[in-house]
N, C-alpha and C. Protein backbone atom coordinates (compact mmCIF):
# COMPACT_ATOMS: atom_id res chain seq x y z
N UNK A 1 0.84 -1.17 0.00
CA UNK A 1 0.00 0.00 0.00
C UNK A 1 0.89 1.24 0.00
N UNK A 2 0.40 2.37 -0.60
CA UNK A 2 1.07 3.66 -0.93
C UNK A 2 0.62 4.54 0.97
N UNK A 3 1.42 4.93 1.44
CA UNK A 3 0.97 5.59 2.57
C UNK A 3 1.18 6.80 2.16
N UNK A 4 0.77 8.38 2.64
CA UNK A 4 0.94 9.71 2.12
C UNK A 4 0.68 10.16 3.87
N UNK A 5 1.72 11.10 4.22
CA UNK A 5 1.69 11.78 5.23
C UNK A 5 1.65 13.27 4.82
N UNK A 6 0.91 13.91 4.74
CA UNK A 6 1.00 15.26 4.32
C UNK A 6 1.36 16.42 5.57
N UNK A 7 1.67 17.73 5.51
CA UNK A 7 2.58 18.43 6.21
C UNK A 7 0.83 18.91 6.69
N UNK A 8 0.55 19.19 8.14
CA UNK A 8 -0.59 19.49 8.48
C UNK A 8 -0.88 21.04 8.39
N UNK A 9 -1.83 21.27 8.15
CA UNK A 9 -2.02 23.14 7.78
C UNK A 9 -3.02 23.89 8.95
N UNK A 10 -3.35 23.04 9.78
CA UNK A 10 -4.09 23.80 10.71
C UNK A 10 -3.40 24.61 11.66
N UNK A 11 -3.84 25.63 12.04
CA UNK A 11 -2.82 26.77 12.36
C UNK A 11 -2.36 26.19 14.17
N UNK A 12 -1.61 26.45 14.40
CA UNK A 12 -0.90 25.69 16.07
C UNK A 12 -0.82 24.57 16.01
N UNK A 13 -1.01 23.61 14.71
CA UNK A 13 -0.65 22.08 14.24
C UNK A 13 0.62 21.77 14.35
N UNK A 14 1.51 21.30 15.31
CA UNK A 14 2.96 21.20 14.71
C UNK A 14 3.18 19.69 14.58
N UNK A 15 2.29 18.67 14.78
CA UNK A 15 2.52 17.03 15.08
C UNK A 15 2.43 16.82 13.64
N UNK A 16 2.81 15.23 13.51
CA UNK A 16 2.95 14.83 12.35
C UNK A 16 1.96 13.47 12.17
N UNK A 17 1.53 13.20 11.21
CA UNK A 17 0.31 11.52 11.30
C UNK A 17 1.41 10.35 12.03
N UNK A 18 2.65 10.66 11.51
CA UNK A 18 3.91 9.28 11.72
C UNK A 18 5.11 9.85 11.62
N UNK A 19 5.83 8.78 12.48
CA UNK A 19 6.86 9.55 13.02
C UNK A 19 8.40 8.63 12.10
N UNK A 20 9.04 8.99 12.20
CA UNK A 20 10.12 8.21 11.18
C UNK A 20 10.33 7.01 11.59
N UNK A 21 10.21 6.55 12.75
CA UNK A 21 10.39 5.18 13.50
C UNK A 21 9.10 4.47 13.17
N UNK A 22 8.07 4.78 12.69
CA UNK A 22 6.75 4.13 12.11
C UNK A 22 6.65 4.24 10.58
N UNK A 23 7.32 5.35 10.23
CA UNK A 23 7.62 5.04 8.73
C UNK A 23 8.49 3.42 8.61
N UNK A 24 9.67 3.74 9.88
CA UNK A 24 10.66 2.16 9.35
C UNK A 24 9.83 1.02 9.65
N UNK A 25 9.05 0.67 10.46
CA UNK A 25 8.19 -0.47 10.18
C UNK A 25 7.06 -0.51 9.67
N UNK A 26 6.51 0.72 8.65
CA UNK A 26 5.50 0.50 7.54
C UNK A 26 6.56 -0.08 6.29
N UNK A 27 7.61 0.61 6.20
CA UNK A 27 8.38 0.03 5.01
C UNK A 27 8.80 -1.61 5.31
N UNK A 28 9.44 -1.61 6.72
CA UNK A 28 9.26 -2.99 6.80
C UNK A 28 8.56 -3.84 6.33
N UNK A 29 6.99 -3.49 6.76
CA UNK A 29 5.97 -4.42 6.17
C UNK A 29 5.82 -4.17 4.82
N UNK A 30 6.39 -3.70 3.87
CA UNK A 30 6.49 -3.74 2.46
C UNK A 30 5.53 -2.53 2.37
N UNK A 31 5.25 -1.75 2.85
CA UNK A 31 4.43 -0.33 1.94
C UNK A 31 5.38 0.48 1.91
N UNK A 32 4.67 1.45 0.61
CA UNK A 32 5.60 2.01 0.14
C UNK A 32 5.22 3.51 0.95
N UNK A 33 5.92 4.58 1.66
CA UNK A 33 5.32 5.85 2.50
C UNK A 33 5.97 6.88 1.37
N UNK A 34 5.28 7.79 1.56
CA UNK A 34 5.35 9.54 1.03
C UNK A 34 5.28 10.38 1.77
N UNK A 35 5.88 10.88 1.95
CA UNK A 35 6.03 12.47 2.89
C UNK A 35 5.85 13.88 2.55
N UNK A 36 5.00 14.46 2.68
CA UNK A 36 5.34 15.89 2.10
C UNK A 36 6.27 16.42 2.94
N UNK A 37 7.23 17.35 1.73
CA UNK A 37 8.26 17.81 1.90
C UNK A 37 8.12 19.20 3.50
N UNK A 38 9.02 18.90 4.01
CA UNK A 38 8.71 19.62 5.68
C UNK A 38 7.87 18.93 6.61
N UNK A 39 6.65 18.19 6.39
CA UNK A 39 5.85 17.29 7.51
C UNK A 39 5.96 17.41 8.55
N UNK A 40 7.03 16.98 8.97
CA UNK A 40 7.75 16.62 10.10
C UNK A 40 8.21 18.00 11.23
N UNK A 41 8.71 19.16 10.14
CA UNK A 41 9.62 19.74 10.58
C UNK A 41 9.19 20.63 11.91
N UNK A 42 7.99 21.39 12.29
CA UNK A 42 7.23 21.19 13.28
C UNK A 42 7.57 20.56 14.86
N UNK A 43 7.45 19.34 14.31
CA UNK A 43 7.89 18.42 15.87
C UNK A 43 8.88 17.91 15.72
N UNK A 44 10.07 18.33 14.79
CA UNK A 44 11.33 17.84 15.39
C UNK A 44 11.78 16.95 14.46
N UNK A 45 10.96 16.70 13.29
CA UNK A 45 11.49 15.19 12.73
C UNK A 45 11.34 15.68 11.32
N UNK A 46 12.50 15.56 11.02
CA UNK A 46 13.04 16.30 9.11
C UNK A 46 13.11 15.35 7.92
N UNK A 47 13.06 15.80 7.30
CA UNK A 47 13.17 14.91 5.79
C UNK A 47 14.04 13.94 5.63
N UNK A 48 15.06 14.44 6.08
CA UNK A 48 16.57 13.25 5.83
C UNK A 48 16.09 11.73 7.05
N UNK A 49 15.54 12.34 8.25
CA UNK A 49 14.95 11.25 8.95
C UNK A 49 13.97 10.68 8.37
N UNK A 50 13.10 10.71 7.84
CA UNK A 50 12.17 10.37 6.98
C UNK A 50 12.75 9.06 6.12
N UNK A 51 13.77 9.96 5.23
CA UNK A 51 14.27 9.10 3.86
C UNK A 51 15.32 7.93 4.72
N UNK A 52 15.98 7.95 6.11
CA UNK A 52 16.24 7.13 6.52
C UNK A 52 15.88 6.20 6.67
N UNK A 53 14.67 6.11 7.48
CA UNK A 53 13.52 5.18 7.52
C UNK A 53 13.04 4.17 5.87
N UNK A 54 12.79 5.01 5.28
CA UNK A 54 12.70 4.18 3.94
C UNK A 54 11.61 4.60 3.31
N UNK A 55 11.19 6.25 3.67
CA UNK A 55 10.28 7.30 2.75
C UNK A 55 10.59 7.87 1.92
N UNK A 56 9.87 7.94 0.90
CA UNK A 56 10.22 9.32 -0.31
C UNK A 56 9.53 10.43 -0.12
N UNK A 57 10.39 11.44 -0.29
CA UNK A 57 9.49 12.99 -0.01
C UNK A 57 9.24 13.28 -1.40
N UNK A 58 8.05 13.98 -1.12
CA UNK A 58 7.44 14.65 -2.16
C UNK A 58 7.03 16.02 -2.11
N UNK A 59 6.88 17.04 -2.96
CA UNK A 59 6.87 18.29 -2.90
C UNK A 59 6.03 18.78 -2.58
N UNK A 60 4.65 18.47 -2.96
CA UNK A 60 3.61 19.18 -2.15
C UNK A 60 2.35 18.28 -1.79
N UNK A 61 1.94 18.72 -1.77
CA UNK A 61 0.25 18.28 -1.18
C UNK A 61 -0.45 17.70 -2.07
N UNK A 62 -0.33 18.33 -3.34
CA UNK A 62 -0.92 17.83 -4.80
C UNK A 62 -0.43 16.51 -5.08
N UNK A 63 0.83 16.24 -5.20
CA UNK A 63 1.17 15.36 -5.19
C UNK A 63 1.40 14.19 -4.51
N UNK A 64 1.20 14.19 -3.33
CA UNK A 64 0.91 12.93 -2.27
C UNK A 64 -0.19 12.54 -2.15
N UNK A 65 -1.01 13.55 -2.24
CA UNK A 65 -2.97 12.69 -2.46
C UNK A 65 -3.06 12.07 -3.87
N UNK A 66 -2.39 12.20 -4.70
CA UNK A 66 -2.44 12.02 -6.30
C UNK A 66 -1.81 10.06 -6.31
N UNK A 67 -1.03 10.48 -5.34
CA UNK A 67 0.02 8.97 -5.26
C UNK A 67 -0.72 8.07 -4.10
N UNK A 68 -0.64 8.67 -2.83
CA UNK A 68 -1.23 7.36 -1.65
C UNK A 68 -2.90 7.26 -2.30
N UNK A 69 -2.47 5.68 -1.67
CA UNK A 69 -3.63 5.03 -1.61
C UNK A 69 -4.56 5.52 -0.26
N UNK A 70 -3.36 5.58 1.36
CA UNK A 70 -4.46 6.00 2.11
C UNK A 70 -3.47 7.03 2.64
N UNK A 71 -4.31 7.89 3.07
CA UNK A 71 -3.65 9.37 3.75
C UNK A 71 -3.68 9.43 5.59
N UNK A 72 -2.63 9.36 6.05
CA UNK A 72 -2.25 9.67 7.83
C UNK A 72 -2.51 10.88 8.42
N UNK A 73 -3.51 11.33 8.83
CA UNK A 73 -3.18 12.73 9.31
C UNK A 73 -3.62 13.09 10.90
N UNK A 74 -3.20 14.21 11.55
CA UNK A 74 -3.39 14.24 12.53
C UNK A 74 -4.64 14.82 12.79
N UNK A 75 -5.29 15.92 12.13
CA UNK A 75 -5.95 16.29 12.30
C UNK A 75 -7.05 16.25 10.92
N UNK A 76 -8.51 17.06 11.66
CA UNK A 76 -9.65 16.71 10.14
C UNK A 76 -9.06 16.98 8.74
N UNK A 77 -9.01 16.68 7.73
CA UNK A 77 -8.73 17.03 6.72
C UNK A 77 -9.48 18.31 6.19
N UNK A 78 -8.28 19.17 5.75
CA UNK A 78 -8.92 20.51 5.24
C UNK A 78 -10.13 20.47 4.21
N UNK A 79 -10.49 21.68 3.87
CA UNK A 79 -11.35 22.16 2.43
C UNK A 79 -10.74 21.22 1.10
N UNK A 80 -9.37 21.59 1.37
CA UNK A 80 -8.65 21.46 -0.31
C UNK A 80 -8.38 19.86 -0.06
N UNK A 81 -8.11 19.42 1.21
CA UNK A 81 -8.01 17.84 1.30
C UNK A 81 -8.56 16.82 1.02
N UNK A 82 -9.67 17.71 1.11
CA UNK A 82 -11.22 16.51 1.15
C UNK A 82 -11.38 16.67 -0.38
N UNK A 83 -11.10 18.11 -0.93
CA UNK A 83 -11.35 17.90 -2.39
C UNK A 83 -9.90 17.06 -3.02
N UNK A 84 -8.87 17.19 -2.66
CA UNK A 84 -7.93 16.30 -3.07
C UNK A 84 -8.22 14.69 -3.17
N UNK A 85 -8.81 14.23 -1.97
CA UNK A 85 -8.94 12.82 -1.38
C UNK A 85 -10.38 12.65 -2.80
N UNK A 86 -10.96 13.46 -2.37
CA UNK A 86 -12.17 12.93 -3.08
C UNK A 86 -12.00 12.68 -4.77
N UNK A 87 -10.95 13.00 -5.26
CA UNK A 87 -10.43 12.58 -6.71
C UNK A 87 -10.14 11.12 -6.57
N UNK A 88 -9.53 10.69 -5.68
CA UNK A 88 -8.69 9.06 -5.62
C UNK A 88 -10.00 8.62 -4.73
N UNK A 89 -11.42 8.59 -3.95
CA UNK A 89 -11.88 8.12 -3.43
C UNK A 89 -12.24 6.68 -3.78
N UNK A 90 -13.04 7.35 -5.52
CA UNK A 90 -13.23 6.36 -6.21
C UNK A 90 -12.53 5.08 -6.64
N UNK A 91 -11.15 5.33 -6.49
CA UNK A 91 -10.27 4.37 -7.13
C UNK A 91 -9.71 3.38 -5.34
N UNK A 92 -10.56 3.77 -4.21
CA UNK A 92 -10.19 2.67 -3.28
C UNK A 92 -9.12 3.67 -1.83
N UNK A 93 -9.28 4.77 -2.30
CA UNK A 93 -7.88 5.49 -1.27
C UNK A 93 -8.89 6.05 -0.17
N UNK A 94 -8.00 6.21 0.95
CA UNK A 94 -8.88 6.90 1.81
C UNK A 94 -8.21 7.36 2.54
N UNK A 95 -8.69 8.48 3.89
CA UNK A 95 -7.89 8.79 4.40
C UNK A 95 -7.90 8.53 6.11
N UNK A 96 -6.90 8.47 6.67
CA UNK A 96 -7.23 8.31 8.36
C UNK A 96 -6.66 9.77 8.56
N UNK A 97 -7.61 9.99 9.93
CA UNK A 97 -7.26 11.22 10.72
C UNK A 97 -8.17 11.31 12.36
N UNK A 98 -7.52 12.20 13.15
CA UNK A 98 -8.71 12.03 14.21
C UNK A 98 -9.70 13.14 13.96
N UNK A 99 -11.01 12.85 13.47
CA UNK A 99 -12.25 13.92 13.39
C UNK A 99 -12.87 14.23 14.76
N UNK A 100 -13.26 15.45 14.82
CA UNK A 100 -13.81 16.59 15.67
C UNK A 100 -15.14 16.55 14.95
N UNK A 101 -16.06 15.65 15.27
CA UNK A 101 -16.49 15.63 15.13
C UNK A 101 -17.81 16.64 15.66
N UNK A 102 -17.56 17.26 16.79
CA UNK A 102 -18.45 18.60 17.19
C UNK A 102 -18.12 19.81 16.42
N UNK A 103 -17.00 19.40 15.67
CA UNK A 103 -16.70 20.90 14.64
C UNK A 103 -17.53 20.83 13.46
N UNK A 104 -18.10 19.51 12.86
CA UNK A 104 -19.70 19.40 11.66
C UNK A 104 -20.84 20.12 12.62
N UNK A 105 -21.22 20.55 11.72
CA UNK A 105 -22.79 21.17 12.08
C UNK A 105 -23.62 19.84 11.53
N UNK A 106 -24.60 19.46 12.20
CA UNK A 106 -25.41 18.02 11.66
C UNK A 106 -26.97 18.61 10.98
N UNK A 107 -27.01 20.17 10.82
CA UNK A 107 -28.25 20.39 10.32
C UNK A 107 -28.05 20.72 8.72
């Protein structure tokens, strides 16, 4: 499976979906991870740690929803995310994140 960690955009967000030591045993188990380029940089954990582990970085945002199959994130997925995700929905991709769910209005 294609994993995609994208760099989080919510404002006082500095965590990351996965940390480079969970990248090395997703690659272990044979998936392949993506990183957007900076992700990490936030809480401490940089690109070169990343590509240690056995990730490829990628440049932006466009391009990691375009490639993973499922998306890691820490928080709800943005406006532009959900429209990103929702291009690959069809083809089986999806995304994990923890939802706030009192932040939907249900009317």
């Amino acid at each position: 499976m294609i994993i995609g960690i994208p760099k989080e955009r919510k404002i006082d967000e500095y965590r990351v979906g996965i940390t480079p030591e969970g990248v090395g045993m997703l690659v272990g188990d044979g998936h392949h991870v993506l990183v957007e380029q900076s992700a990490g940089n936030g809480s401490g954990m940089f690109d070169h740690q990343y590509v240690t582990a056995g990730a490829s970085i990628v440049p932006s945002e466009k391009q990691l929803f375009e490639q993973a199959e499922m998306v890691v994130k820490v928080k709800e997925p943005t406006l532009a995310e959900s429209i990103l995700s929702r291009k690959r929905t069809w083809q089986g991709a999806y995304t994990l994140s923890r939802m706030v769910i009192a932040a939907y209005r249900t009317e």
